[in-house]
Each structure stands twice: as C-alpha cells, then as structure tokens.
Protein backbone atom coordinates (compact mmCIF):
# COMPACT_ATOMS: atom_id res chain seq x y z
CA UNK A 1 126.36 79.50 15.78
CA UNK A 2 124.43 79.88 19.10
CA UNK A 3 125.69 81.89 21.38
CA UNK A 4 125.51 80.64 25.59
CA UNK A 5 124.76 83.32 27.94
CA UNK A 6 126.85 82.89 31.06
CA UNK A 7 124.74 83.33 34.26
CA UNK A 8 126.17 85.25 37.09
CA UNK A 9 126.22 83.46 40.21
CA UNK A 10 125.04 86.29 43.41
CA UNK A 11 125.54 84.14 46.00
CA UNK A 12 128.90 81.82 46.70
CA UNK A 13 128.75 80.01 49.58
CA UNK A 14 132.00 80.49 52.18
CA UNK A 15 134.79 78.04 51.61
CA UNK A 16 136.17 77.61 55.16
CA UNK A 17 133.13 77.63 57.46
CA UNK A 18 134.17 79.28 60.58
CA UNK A 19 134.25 77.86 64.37
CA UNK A 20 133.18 79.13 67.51
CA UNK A 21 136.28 79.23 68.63
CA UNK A 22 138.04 80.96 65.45
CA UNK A 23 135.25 83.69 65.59
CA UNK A 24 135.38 84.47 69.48
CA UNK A 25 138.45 85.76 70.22
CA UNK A 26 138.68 86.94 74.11
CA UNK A 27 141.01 89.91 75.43
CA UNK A 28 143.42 89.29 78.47
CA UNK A 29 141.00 91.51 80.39
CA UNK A 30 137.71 89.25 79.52
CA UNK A 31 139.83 86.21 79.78
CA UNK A 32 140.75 87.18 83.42
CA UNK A 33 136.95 88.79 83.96
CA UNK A 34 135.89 85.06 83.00
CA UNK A 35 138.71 83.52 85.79
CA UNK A 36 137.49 86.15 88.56
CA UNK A 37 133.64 84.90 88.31
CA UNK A 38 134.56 81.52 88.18
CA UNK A 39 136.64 81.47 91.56
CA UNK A 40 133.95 83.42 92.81
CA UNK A 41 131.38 80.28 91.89
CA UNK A 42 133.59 77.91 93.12
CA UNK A 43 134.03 79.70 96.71
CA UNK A 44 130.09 80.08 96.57
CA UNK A 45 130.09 76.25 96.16
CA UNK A 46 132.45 75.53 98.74
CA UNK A 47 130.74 77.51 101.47
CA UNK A 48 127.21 75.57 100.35
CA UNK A 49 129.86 72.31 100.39
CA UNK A 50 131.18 73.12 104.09
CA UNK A 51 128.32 74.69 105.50
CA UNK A 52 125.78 71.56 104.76
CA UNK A 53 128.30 69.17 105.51
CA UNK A 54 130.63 70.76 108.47
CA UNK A 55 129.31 73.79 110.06
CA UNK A 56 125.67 71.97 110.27
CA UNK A 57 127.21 69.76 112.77
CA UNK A 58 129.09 72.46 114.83
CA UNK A 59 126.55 74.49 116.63
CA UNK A 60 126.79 76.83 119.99
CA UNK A 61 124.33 77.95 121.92
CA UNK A 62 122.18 76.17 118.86
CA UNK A 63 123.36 78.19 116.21
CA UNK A 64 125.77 77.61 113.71
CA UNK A 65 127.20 80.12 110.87
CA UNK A 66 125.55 80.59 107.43
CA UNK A 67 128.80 80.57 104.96
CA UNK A 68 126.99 81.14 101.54
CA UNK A 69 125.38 84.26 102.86
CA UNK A 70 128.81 85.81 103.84
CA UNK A 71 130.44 84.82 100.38
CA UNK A 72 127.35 86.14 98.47
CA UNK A 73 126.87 89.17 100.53
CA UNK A 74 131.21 89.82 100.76
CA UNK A 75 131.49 89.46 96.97
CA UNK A 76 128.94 92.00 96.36
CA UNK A 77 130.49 94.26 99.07
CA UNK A 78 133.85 94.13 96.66
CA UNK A 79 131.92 94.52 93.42
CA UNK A 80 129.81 97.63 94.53
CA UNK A 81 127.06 98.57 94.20
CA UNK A 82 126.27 98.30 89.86
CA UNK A 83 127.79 94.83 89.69
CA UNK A 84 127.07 93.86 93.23
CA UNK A 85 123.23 94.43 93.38
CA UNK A 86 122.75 91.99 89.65
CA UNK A 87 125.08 89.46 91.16
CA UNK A 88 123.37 89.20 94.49
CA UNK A 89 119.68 89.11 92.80
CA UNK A 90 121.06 85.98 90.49
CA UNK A 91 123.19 84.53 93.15
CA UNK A 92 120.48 84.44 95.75
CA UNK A 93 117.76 82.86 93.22
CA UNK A 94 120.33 79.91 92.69
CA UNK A 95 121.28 79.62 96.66
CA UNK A 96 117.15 79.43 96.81
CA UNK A 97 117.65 76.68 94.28
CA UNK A 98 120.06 74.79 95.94
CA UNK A 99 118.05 73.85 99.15
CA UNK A 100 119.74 75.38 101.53
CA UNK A 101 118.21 78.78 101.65
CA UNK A 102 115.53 79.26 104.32
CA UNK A 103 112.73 79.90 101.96
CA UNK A 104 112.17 81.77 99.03
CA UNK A 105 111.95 85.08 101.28
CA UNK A 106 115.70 84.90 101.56
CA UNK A 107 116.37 86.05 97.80
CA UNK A 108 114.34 88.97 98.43
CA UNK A 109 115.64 89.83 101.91
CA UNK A 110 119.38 89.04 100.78
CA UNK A 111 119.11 91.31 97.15
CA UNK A 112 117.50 94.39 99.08
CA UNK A 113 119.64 94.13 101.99
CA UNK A 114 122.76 93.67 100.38
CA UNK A 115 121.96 96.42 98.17
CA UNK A 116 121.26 98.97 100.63
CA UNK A 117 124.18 98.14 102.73
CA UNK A 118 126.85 98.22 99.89
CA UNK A 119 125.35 101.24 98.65
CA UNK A 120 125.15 102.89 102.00
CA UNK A 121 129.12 101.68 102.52
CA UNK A 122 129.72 103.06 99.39
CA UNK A 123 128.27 106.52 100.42
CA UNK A 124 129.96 107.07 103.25
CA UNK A 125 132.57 105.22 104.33
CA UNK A 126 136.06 104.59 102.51
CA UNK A 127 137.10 101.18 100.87
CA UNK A 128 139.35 99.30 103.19
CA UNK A 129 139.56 96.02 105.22
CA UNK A 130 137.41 97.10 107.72
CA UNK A 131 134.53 99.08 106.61
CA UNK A 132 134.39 96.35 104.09
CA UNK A 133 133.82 93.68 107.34
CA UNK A 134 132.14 95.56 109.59
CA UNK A 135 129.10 96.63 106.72
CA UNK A 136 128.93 93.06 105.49
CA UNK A 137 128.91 92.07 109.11
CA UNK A 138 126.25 94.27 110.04
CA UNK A 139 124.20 93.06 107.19
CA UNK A 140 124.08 89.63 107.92
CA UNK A 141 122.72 89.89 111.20
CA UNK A 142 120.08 91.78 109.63
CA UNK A 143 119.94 89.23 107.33
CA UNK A 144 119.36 86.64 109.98
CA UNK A 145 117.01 88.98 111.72
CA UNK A 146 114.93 89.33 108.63
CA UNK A 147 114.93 85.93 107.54
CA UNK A 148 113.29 85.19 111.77
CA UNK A 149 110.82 87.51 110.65
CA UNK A 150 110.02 86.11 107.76
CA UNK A 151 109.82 82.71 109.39
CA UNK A 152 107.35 84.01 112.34
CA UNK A 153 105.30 85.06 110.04
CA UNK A 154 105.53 82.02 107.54
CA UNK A 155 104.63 79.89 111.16
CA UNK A 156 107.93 78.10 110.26
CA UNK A 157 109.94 79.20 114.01
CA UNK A 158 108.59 80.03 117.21
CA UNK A 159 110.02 83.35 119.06
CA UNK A 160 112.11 81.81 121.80
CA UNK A 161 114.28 81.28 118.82
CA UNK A 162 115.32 84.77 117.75
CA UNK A 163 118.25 84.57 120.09
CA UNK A 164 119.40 81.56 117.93
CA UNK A 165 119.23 83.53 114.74
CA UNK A 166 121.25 86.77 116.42
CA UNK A 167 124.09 84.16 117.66
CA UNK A 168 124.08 82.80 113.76
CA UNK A 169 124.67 86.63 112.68
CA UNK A 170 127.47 87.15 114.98
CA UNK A 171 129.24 83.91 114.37
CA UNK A 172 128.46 84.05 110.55
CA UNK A 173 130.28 87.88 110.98
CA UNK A 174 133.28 86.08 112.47
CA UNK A 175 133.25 83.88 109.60
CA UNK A 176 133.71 86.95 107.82
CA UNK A 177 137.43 88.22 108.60
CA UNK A 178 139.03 84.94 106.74
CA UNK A 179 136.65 84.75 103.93
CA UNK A 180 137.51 88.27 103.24
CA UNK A 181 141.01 87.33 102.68
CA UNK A 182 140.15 85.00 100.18
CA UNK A 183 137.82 86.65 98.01
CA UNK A 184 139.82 90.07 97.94
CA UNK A 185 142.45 88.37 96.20
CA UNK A 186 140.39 86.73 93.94
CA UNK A 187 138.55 90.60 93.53
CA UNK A 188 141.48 92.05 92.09
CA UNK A 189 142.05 89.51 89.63
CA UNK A 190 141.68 91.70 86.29
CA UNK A 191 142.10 94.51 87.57
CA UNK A 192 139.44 97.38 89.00
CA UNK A 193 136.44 97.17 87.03
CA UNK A 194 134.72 100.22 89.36
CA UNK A 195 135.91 103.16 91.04
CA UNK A 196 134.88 105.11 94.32
C-alpha cells in the first residue's frame, strides 16, 4: 500500500475580495471635514465664475474687485494659521492655473502675505467678525499693492496705474463683509478643528 502525503497549502487566497468602499469607512467628523472643503471649492469657483464674467464688466474709477483673492485669503483667515498657510500655498498655485491670476508672482505674494497677516491676527487680536474683516481687508490691499509692484517691475503696468490697483483693494475689502457671511457658516461646519 502506498501511502499519499498531503501537502499543506500556506497561502489561501481571500474569498470575498474587498471594495473600496467596504474598506474605507469615514467618521461623521471626516464626512463633514470632506463637506466643509468642498463648499469651500465651490465658493472659490464661484468668485473665479462671477468675477471673470460680472465684476470684469463693472469697473469705477477703472478698477473693479478681485473676488477669488478675498475667498482664498477669508478662508485662510477662518482656518488659521496651520491649515490656513497649506491651503493658501495650494489654492493660489491653482488660481495661477486658472488664468485669472496676474502672473505667477501672485502665488508667492498671496501665500506669504496671507500667512503673515493671519498669523499676525492670530497674535494679537481676538477672533470675531471684525478683526476677522478688517485683517483680511488690510491684506488685500497689500495684496494689490504687491501684485503693482510686481507688475512694474515685470514691465507689465505703467505707474499712473497704482491708484487703480489701491481702488481694487478697497472695493475688493468691501466685497469682504458679505463673503464673510457665507464662508463662516460654511467654517463651522464640523465643528472647530483649531483653537486660539
């Protein structure tokens, strides 16, 4: 009589291969992380949206407001300064992107800026409605400032214009006390990820 040896198998393979979607399984708090950023986007978009096709048209004194620079620079005024200064380095490299940036000065000039300006908010002055405005207000006519700088130097304006890009500040800071209603709601969504 022979005698079979029985080989051990060491591997089996699985018998329900899983999904994506049966292997990620999101909390209520990453769920609502993942809504927050995605109204945030969609403002983002909106402003590029109305700005290119509305607010070009509309111009005083030959100067019109620049609505993806306040969202950009009003979401990273809510997120502070860890989340904030990331955000506004990726968000500025895709407003470059889209065309409607200035030049590619402006992702530099809007990541520092907004940066120092949250930071410095952060520092010394308490989180409300107003500090909140009045900072990101400030640093978009900065912004603007920088960016005629930039442009002088680039040979790409002329300096009779700098009075052009002050008035696009100031109206772009008027923008400002709407827009803040907006994304402060959407801000809150999942509660405070940061604390002062």
């Amino acid at each position: 009589m022979i005698f079979k040896r029985k080989t051990i198998q060491d591997f089996k393979p699985d018998v329900n291969p899983s999904t994506f979607s049966k292997t990620v399984r999101l909390s209520r708090q990453q769920k609502q992380e993942i809504l927050k950023w995605f109204l945030y986007a969609m403002t983002f978009l909106a402003a590029l949206v109305v700005q290119d096709v509305v607010m070009s048209q509309l111009r005083l004194f030959g100067a019109t407001t620049d609505l993806p620079v306040c969202v950009l620079l009003l979401i990273a005024m809510l997120e502070g300064t860890r989340v904030g200064s990331l955000f506004l380095l990726v968000s500025s490299t895709v407003y470059y992107f889209t065309g409607s940036s200035p030049g590619p000065y402006s992702v530099g000039i809007l990541t520092i800026l907004g940066t120092i300006t949250v930071m410095l908010r952060q520092m010394y002055l308490h989180r409300s409605k107003g500090s909140m405005v009045a900072c990101t207000g400030i640093a978009l006519v900065t912004y603007e400032i920088g960016v005629f700088i930039s442009g002088l130097a680039a040979g790409r304006t002329i300096l009779p214009r700098f009075p052009v890009f002050v008035f696009t500040g100031l109206y772009s800071a008027l923008a400002l006390i709407p827009l803040y209603s907006v994304l402060e709601r959407i801000s809150i969504i999942g509660g405070d990820t940061w604390k002062e």
